[in-house]
Protein backbone atom coordinates (compact mmCIF):
# COMPACT_ATOMS: atom_id res chain seq x y z
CA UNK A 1 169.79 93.92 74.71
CA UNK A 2 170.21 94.48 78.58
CA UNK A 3 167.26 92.71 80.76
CA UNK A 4 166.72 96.46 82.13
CA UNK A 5 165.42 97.87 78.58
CA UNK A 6 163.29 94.51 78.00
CA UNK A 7 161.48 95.26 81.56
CA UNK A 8 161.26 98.79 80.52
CA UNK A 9 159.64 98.12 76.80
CA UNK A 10 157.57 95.54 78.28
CA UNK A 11 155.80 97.84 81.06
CA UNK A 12 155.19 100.95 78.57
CA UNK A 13 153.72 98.54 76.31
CA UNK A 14 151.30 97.11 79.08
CA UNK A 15 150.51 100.68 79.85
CA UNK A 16 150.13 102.21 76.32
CA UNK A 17 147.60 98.88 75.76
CA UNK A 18 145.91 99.87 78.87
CA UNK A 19 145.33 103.66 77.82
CA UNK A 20 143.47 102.27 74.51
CA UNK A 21 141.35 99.98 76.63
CA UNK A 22 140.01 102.35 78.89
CA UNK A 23 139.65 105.07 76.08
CA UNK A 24 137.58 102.73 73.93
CA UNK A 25 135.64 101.53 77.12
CA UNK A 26 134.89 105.36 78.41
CA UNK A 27 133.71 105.91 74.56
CA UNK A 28 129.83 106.84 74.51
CA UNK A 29 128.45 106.91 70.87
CA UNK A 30 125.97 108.81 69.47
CA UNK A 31 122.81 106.93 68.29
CA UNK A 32 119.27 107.33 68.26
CA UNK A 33 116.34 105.56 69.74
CA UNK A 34 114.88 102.88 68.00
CA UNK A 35 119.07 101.23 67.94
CA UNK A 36 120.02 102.23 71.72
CA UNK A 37 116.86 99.76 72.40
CA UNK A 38 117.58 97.12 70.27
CA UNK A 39 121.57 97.33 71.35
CA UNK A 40 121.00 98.06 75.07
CA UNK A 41 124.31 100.21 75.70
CA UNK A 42 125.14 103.13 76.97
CA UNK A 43 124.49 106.19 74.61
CA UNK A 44 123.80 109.50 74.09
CA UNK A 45 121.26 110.93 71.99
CA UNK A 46 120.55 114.34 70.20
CA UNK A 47 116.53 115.20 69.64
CA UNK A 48 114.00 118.11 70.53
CA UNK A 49 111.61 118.43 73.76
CA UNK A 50 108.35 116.87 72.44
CA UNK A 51 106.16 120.09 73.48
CA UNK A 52 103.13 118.50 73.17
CA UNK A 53 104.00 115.33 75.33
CA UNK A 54 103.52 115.61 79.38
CA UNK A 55 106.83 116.75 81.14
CA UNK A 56 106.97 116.89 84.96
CA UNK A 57 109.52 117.18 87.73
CA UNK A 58 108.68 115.46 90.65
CA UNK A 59 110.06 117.52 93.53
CA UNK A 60 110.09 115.44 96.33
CA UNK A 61 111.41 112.11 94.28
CA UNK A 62 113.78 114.13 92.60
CA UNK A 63 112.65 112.71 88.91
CA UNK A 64 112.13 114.36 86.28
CA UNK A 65 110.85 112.91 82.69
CA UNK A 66 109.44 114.35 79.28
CA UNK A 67 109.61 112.86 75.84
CA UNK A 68 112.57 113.43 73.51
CA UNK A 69 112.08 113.40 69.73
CA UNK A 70 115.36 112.20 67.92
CA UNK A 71 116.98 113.02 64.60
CA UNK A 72 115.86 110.20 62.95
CA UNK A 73 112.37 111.05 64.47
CA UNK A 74 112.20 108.84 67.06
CA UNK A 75 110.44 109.30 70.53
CA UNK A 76 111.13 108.15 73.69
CA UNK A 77 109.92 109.06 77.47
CA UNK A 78 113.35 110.10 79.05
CA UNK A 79 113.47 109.64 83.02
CA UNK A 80 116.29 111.08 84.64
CA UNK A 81 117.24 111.14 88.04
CA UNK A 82 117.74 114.72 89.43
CA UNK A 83 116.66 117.70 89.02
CA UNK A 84 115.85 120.20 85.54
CA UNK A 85 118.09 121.44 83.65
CA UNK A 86 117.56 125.59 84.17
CA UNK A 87 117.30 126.43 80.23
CA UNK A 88 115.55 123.41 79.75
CA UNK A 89 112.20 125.37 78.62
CA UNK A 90 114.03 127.41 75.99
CA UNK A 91 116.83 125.36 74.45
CA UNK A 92 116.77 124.03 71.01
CA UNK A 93 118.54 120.33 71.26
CA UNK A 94 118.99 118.46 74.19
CA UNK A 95 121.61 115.71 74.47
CA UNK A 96 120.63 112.97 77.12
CA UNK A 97 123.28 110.15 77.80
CA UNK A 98 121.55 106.74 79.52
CA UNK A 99 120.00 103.64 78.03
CA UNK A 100 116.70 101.92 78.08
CA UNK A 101 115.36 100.30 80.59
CA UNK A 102 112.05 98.22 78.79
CA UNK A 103 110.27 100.95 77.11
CA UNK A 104 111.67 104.48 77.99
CA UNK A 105 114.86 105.53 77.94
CA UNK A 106 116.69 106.49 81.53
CA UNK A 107 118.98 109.40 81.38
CA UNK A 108 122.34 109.24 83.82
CA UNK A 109 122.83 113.04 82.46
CA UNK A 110 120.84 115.52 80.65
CA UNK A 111 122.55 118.69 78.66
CA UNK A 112 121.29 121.04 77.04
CA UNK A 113 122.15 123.32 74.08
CA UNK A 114 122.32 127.12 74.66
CA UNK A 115 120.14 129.23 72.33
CA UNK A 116 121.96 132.31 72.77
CA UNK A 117 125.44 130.76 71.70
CA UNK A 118 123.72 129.46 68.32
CA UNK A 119 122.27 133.07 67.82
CA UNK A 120 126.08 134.57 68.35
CA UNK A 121 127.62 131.94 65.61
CA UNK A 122 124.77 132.92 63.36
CA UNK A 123 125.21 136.41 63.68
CA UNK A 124 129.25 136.40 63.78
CA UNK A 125 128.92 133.74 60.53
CA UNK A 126 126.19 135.95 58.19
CA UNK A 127 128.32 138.87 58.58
């Protein structure tokens, strides 16, 4: 084989092995609370606004925080840097992606699920 393909196999196979390091690096798993604590990564996790818990946003650090209950029925404070989400009050799930720092659980996003698109798949599905 000429020295030219050898180079050329060589490089795409340093750049294909690249692309599957940074995909499995920029990877953020799902979990829930009590194993993003013990683990200490970088997750995301799925869970309901504990209601009943205090929730603030403080306007002039920019911080807002409120306790997430997780599938597995978990609960954590979350703190999050910025500001609230604007259907924060009426949506179902929330997804926050972060990791703990000691005992509460600091958000680097918070997203949350629209109620009105789950009403229009339930609707389109029951009929």
């Amino acid at each position: 084989m000429k020295k030219k393909y050898l180079i050329g196999i060589a490089v795409a196979a340093i750049f294909i092995a690249l692309a599957i390091y940074s995909f499995d690096a920029s990877k953020i798993e799902y979990s829930d609370f009590a194993t993003a604590k013990q683990n200490g990564k970088t997750v995301q996790i799925i869970g309901a606004w504990v209601k009943d818990q205090p929730c603030n946003y403080d306007t002039d650090k920019n911080i807002f925080r409120f306790y997430l209950r997780d599938e597995k029925d978990g609960m954590s404070e979350v703190v999050y840097q910025g500001s609230k989400p604007n259907n924060f009050d009426i949506a179902p799930m929330v997804v926050v992606k972060g990791k703990f720092d000691t005992d509460r659980f600091v958000a680097s996003e918070v997203l949350t699920k629209c109620p009105s698109k789950y009403d229009a798949e339930m609707t389109n599905a029951s009929n």
